[in-house]
C-alpha atoms as a PDB file:
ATOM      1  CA  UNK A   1      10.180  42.369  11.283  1.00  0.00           C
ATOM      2  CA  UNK A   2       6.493  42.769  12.643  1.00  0.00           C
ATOM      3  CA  UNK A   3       4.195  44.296  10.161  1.00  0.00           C
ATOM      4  CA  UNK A   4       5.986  43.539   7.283  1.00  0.00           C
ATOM      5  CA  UNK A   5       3.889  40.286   6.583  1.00  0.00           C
ATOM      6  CA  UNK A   6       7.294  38.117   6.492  1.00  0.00           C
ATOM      7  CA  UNK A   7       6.058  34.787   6.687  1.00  0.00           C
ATOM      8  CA  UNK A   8       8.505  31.910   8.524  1.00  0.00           C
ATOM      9  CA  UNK A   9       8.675  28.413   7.521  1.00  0.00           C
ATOM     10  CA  UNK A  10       9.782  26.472  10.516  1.00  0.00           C
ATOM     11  CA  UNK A  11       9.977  22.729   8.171  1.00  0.00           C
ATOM     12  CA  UNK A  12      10.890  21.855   4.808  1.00  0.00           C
ATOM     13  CA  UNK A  13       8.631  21.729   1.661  1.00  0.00           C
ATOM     14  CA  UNK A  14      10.342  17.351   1.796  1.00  0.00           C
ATOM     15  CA  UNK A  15       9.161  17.492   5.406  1.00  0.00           C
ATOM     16  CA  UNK A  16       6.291  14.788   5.762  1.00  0.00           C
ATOM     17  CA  UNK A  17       4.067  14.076   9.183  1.00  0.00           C
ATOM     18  CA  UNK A  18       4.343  10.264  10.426  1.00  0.00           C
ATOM     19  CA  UNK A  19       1.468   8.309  10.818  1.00  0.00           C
ATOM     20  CA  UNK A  20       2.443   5.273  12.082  1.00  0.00           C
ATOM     21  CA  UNK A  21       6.161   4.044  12.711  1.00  0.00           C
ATOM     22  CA  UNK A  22       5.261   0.581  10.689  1.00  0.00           C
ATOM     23  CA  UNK A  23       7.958   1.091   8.382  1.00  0.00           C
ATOM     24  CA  UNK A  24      10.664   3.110  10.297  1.00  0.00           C
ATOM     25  CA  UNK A  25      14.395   2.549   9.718  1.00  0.00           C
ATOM     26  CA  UNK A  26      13.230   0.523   6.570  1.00  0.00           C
ATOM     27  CA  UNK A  27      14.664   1.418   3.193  1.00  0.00           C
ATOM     28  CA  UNK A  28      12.070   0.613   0.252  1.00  0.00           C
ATOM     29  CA  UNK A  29      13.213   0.854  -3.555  1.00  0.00           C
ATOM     30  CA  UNK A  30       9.844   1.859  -5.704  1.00  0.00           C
ATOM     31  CA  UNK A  31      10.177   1.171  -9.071  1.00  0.00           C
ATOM     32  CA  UNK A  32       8.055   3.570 -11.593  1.00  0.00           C
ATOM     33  CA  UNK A  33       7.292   2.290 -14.935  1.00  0.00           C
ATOM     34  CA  UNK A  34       5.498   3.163 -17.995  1.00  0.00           C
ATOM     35  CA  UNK A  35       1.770   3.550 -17.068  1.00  0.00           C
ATOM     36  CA  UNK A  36      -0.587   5.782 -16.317  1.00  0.00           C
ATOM     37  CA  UNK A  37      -0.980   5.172 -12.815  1.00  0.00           C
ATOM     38  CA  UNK A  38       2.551   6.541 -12.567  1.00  0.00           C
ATOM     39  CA  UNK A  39       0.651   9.793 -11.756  1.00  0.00           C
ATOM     40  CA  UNK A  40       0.058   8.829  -8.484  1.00  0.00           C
ATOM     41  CA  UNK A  41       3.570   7.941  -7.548  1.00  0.00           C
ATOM     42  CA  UNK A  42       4.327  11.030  -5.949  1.00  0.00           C
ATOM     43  CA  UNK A  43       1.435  10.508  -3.445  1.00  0.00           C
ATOM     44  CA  UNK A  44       2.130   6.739  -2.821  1.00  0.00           C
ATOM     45  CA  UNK A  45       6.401   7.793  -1.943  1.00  0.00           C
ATOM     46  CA  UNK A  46       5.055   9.944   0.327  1.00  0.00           C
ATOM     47  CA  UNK A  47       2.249   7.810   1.909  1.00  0.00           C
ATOM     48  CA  UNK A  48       5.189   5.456   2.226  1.00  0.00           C
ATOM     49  CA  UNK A  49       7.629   7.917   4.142  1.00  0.00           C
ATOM     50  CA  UNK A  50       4.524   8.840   6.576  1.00  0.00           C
ATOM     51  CA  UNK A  51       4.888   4.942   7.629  1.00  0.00           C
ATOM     52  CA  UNK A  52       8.513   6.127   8.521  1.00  0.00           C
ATOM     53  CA  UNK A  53      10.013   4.175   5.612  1.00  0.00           C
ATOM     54  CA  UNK A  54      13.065   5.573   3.471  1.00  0.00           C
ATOM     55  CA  UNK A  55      12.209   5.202   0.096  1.00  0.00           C
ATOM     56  CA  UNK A  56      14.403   5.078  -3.359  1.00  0.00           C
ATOM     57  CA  UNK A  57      12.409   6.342  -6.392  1.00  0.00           C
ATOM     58  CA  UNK A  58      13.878   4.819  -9.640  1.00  0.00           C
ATOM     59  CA  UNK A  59      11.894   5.811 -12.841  1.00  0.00           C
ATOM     60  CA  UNK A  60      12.275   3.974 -16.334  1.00  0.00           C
ATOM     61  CA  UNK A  61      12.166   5.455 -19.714  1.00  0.00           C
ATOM     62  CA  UNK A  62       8.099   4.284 -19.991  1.00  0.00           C
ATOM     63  CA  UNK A  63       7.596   5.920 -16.419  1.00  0.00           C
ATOM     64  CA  UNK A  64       9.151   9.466 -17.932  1.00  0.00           C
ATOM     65  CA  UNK A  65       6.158   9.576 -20.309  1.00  0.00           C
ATOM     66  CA  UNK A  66       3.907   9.622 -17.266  1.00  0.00           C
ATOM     67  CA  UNK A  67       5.942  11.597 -14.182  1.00  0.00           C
ATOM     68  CA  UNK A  68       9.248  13.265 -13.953  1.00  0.00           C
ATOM     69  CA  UNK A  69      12.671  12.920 -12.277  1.00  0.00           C
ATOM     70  CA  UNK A  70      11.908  16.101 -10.626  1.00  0.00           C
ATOM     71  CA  UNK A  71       8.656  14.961  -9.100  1.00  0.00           C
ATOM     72  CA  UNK A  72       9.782  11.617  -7.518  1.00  0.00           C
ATOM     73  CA  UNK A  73      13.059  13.309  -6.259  1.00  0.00           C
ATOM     74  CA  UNK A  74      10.652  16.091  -4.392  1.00  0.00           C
ATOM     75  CA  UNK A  75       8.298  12.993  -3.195  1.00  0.00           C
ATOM     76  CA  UNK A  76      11.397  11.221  -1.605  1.00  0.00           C
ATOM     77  CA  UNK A  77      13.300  13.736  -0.589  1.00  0.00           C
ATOM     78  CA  UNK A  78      16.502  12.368  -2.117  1.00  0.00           C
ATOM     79  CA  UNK A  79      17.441  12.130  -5.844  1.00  0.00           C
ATOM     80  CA  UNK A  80      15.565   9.554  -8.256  1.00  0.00           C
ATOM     81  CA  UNK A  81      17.534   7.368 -10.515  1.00  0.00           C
ATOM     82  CA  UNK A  82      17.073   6.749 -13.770  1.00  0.00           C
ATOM     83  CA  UNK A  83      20.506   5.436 -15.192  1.00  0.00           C
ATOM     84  CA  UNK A  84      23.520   2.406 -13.924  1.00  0.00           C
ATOM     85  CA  UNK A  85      25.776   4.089 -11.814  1.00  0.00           C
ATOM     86  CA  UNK A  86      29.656   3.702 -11.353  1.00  0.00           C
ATOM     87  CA  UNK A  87      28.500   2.872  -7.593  1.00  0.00           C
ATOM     88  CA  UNK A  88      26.313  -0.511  -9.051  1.00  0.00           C
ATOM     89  CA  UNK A  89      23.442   1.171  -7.186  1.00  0.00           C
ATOM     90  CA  UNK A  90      21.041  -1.693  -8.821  1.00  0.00           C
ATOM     91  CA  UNK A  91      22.667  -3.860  -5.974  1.00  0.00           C
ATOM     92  CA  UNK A  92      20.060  -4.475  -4.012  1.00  0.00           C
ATOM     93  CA  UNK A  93      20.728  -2.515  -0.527  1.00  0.00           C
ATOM     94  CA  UNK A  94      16.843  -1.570   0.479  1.00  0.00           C
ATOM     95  CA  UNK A  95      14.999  -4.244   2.286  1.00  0.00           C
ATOM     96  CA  UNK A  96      12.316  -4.442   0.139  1.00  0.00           C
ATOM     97  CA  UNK A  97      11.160  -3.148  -3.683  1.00  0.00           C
ATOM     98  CA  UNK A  98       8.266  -2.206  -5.163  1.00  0.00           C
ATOM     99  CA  UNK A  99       6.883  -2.068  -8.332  1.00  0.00           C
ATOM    100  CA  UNK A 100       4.061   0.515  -8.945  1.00  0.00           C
ATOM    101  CA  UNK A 101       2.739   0.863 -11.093  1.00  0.00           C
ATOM    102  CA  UNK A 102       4.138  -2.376 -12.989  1.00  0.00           C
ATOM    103  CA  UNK A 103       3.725  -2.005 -16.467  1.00  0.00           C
ATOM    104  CA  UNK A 104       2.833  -5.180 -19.293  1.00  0.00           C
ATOM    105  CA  UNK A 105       6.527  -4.025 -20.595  1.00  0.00           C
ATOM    106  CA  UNK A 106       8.215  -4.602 -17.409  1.00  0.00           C
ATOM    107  CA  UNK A 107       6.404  -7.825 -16.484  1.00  0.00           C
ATOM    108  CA  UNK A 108       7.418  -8.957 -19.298  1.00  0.00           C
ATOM    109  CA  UNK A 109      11.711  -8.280 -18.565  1.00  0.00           C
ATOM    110  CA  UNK A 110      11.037  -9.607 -15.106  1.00  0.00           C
ATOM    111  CA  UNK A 111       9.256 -13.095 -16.576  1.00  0.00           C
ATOM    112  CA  UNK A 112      12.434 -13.026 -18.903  1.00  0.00           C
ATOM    113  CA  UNK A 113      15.073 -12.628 -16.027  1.00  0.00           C
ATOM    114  CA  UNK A 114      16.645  -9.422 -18.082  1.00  0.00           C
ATOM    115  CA  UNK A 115      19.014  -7.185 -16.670  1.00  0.00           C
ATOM    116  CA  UNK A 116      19.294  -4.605 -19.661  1.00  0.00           C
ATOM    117  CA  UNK A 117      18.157  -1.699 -17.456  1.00  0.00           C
ATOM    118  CA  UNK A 118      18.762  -0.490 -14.110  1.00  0.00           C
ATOM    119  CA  UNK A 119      15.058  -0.851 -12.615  1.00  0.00           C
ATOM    120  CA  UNK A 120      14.940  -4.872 -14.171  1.00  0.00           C
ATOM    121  CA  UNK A 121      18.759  -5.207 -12.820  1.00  0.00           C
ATOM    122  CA  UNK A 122      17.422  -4.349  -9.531  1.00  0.00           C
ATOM    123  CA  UNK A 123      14.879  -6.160  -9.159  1.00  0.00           C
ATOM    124  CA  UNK A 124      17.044  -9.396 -10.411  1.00  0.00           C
ATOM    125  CA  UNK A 125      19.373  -8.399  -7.586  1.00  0.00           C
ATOM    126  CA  UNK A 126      16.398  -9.006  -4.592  1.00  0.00           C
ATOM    127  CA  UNK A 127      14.888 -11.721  -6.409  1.00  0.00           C
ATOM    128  CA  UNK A 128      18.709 -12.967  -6.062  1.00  0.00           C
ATOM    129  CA  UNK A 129      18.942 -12.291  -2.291  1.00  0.00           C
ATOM    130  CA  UNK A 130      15.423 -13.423  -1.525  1.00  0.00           C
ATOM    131  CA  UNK A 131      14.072  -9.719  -0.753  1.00  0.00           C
ATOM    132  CA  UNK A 132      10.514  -9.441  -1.159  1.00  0.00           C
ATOM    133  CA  UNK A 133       9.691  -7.564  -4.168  1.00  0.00           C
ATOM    134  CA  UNK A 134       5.792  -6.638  -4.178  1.00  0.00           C
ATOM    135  CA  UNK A 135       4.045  -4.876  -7.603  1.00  0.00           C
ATOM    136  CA  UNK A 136       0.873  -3.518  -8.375  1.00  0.00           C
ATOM    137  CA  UNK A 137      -0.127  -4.638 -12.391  1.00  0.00           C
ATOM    138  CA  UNK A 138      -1.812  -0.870 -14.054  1.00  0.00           C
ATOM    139  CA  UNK A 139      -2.797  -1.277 -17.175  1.00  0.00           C
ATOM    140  CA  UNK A 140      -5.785  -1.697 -19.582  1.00  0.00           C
ATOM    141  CA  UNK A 141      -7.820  -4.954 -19.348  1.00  0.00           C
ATOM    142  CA  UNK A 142      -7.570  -5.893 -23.273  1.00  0.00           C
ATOM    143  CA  UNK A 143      -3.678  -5.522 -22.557  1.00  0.00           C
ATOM    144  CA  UNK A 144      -3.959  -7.549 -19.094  1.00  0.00           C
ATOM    145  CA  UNK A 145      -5.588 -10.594 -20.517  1.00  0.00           C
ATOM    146  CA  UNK A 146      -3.668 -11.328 -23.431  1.00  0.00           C
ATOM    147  CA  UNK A 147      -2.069 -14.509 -23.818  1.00  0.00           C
ATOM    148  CA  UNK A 148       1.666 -13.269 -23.754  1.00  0.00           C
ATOM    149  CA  UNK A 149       0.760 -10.587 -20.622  1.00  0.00           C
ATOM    150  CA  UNK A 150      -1.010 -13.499 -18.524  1.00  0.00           C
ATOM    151  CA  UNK A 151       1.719 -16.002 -19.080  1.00  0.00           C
ATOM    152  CA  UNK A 152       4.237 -13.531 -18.219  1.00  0.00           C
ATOM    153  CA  UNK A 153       2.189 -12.415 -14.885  1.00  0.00           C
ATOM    154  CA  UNK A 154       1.780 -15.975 -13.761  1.00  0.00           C
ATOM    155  CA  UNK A 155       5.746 -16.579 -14.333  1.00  0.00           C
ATOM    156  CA  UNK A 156       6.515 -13.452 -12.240  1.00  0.00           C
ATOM    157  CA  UNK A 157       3.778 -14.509  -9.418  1.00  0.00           C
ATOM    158  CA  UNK A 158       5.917 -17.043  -8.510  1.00  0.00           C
ATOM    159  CA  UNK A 159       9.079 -15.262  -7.218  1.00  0.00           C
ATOM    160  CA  UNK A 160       6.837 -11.915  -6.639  1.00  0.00           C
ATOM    161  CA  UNK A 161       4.237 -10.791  -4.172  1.00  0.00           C
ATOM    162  CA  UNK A 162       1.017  -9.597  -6.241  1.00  0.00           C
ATOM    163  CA  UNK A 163      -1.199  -6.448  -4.679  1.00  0.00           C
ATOM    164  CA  UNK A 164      -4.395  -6.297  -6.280  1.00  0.00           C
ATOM    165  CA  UNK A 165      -5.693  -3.170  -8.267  1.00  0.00           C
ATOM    166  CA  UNK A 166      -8.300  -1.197  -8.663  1.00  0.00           C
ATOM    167  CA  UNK A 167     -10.851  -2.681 -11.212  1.00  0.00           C
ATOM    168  CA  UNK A 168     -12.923   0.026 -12.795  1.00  0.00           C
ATOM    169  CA  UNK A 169     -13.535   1.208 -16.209  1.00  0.00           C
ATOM    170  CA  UNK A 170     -12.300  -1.773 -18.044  1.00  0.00           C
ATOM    171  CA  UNK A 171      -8.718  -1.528 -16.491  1.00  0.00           C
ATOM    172  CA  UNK A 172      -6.200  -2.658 -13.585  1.00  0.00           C
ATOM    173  CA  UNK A 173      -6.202   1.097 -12.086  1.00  0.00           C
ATOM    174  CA  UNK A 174      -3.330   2.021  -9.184  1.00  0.00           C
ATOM    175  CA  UNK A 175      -5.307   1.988  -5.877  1.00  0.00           C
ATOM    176  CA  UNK A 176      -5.376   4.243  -3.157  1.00  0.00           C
ATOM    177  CA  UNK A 177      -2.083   5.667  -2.476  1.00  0.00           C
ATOM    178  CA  UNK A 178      -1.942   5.363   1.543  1.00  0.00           C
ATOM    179  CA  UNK A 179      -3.827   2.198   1.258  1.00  0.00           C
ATOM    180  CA  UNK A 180      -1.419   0.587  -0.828  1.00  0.00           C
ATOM    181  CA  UNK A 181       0.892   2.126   1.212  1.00  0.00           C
ATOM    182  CA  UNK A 182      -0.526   0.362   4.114  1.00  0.00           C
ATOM    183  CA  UNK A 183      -0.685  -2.753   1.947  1.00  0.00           C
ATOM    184  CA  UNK A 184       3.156  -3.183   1.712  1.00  0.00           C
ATOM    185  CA  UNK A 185       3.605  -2.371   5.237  1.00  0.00           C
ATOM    186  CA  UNK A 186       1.135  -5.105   5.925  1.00  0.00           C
ATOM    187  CA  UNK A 187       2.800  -7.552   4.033  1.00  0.00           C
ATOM    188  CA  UNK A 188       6.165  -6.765   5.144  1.00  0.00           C
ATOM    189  CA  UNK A 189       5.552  -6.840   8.924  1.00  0.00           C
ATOM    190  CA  UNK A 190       3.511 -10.096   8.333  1.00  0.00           C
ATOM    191  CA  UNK A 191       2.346 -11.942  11.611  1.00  0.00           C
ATOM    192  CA  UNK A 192       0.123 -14.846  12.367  1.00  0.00           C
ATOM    193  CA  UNK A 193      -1.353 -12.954  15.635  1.00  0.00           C
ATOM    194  CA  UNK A 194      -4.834 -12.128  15.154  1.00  0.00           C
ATOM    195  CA  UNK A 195      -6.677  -9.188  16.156  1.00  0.00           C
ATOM    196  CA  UNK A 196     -10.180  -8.286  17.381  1.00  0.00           C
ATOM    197  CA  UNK A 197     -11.683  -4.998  17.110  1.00  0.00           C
ATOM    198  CA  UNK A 198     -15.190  -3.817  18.088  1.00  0.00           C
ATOM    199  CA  UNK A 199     -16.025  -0.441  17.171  1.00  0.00           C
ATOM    200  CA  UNK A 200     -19.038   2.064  16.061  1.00  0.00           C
ATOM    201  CA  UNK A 201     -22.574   2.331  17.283  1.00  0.00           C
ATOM    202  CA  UNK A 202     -25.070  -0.038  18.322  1.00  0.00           C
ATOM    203  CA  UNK A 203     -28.951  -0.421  18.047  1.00  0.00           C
ATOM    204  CA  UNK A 204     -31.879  -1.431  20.218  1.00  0.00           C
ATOM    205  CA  UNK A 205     -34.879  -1.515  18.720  1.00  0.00           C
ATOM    206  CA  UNK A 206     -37.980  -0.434  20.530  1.00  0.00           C
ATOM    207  CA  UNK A 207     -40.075  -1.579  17.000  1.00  0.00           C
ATOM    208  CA  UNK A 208     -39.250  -1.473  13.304  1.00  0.00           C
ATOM    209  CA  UNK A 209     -39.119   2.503  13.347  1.00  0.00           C
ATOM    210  CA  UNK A 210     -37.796   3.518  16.350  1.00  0.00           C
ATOM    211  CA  UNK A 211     -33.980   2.032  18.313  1.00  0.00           C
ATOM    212  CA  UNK A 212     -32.265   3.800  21.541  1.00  0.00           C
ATOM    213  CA  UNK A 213     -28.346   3.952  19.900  1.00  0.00           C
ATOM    214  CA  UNK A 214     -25.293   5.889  21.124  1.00  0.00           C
ATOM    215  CA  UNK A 215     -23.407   8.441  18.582  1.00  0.00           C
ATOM    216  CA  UNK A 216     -20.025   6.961  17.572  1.00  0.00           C
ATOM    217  CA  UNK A 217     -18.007   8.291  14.190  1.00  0.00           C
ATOM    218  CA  UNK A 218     -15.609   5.615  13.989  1.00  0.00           C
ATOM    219  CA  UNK A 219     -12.628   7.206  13.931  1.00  0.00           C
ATOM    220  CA  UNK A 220     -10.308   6.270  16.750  1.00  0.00           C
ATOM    221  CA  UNK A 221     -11.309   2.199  16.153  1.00  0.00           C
ATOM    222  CA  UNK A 222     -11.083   2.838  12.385  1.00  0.00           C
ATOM    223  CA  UNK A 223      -7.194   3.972  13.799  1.00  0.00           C
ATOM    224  CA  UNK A 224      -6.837   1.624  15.981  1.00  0.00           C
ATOM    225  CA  UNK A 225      -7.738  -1.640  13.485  1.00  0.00           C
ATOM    226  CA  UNK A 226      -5.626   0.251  10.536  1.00  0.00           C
ATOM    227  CA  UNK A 227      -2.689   0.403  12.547  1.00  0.00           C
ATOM    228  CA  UNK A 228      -2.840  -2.751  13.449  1.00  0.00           C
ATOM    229  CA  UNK A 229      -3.206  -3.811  10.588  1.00  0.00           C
ATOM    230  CA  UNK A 230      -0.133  -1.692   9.040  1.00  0.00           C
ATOM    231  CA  UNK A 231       1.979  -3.572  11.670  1.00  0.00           C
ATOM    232  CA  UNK A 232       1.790  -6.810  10.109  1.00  0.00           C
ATOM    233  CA  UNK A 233      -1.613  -8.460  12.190  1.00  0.00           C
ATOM    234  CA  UNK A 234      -4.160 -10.650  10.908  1.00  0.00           C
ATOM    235  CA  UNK A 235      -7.061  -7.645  11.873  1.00  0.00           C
ATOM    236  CA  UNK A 236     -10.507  -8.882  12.261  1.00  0.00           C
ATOM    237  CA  UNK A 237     -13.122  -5.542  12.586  1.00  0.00           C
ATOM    238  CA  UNK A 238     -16.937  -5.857  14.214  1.00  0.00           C
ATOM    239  CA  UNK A 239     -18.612  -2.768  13.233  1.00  0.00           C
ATOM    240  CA  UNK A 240     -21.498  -1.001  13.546  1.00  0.00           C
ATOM    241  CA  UNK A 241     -23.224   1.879  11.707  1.00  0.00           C
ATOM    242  CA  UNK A 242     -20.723   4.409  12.044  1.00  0.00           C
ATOM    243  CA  UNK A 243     -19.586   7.510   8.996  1.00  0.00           C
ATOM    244  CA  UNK A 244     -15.997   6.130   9.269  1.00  0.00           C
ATOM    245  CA  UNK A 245     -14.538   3.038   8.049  1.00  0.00           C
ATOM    246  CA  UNK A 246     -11.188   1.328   7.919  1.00  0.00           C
ATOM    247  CA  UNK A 247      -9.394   1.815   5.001  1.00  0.00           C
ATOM    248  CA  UNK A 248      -7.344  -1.529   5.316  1.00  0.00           C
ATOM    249  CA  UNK A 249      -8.151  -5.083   7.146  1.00  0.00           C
ATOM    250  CA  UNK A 250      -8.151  -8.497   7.168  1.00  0.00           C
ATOM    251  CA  UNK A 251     -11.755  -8.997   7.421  1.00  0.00           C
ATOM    252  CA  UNK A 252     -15.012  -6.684   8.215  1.00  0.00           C
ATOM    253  CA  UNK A 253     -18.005  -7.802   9.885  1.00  0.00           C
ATOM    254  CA  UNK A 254     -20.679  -5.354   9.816  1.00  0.00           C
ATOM    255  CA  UNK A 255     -23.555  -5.743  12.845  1.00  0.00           C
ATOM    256  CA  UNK A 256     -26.618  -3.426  13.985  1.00  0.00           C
ATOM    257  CA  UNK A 257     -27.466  -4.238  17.256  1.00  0.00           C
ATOM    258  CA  UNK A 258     -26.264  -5.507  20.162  1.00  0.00           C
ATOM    259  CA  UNK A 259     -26.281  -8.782  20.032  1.00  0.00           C
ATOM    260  CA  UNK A 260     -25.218  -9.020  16.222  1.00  0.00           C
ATOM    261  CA  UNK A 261     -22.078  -7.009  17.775  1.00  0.00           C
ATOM    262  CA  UNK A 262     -21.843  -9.805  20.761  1.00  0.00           C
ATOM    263  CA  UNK A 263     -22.332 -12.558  17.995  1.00  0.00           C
ATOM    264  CA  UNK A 264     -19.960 -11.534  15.837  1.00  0.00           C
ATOM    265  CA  UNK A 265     -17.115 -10.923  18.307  1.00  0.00           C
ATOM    266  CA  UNK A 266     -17.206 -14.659  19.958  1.00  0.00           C
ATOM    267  CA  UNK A 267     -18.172 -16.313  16.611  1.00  0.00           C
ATOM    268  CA  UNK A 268     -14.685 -14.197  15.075  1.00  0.00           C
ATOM    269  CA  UNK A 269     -12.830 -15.537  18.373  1.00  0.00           C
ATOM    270  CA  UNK A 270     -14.088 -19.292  18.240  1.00  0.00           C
ATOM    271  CA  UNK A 271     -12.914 -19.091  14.674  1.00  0.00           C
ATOM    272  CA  UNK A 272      -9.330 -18.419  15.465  1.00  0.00           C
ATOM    273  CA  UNK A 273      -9.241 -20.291  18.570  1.00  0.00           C
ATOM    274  CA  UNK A 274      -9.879 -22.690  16.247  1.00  0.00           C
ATOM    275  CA  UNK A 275      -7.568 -22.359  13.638  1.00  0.00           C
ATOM    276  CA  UNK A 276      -4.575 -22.134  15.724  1.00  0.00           C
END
């Protein structure tokens, strides 16, 4: 009733926004295992689902140290599984997996083909139907280069797609959520077109203090080239000086003035014309 201060929720607390339809209709197990970047697996499902992807959160015993059932469940908006299942859910049904964060302990099950557990039984099951199965490595750097870890990560980087992570503070940290997010949908929609975009300010100098420029922020071609880029093309960006940056692209090419910009777009074209 009016006055009362009753306060209507017109969506659901699962409800997420779409950003981009990169990944609609697309059903994406992630695996969760025992790090700490398994903190920001909540953010990366959901960064997933605003692609339009479905996503199946599967935690393992190392990942419950780090996140809950409860949290993944909320972040996918269907329940996470931590268990086999009378339906042999580890069958592979999604059309793609990933791992993130990947942990030394489950590098190591993949690199030894075991099947003890439902998130390494999965994963066996793509690998079996040729499914691309993409992780992120998160863990300390002492732990990262030893002998066994290495061997193990080269092993799996052979049937596996590796995503890099974030290097700081002496460890393999999880990156961005929505970039990684953007990573994987990269990756998946993979195409050889190539794509040229021009975007931010330019300069003319009248002398070294003083240029005539135009006001750009960078947003709608930092949109534009990130969407792109999210749909699987090769995404080339000429920019100049603007507060707003792509997150995600193939390659940057930062210019001042003008002709830098002009330079930089034909020398970026010649180079593919090129190529293909």
């Amino acid at each position: 009733m009016p006055g009362l201060g009753v306060i209507h929720v017109t969506t659901s607390d699962l409800h997420v926004e779409l950003n981009s339809d990169a990944l609609k209709g697309r059903l994406i197990d992630v695996i969760v295992s025992g790090s700490i970047g398994a903190v920001e697996s909540v953010r990366f499902i959901r960064a997933l689902r605003r692609l339009g992807a479905d996503v199946q959160p599967w935690l393992t015993k190392g990942g419950a140290l780090f996140t809950t059932e409860t949290a993944l469940s909320w972040a996918a908006a269907r329940p996470c599984r931590v268990t086999f299942e009378g339906t042999a859910s580890h069958i592979s049904l999604g059309d793609a997996c990933v791992i993130a964060p990947a942990s030394a302990s489950i590098l190591s099950r993949i690199a030894a083909g075991s099947t003890d557990t439902p998130a390494s039984a999965l994963i066996a099951s793509y690998l079996g139907m040729k499914k691309p199965v993409y992780l992120v490595a998160n863990m300390h750097d002492s732990m990262f280069e030893s002998p066994f870890v290495q061997e193990n990560f080269r092993k799996v980087k052979t049937y596996c797609q590796v995503l890099e992570a974030r290097r700081e503070e002496g460890k393999q940290k999880f990156p961005e959520p929505a970039v990684l997010a953007d990573e994987i949908a990269h990756r998946f929609n993979h195409r050889v077109d190539q794509i040229l975009v021009t975007m931010g300010t330019t300069r003319g100098y009248i002398d070294d203090v003083r240029y005539i420029s135009n006001y750009s922020s960078g947003a709608l071609g930092s949109r534009i080239a990130e969407e792109f880029y999210r749909q699987g093309f090769q995404t080339s960006v000429v920019q100049g000086p603007c507060p707003i940056k792509p997150k995600t692209y193939t390659k940057l090419i930062p210019v001042d003035t003008n002709e830098q910009m002009g330079k930089g777009a034909v020398t970026d074209f010649l180079a593919v014309s090129l190529s293909s």
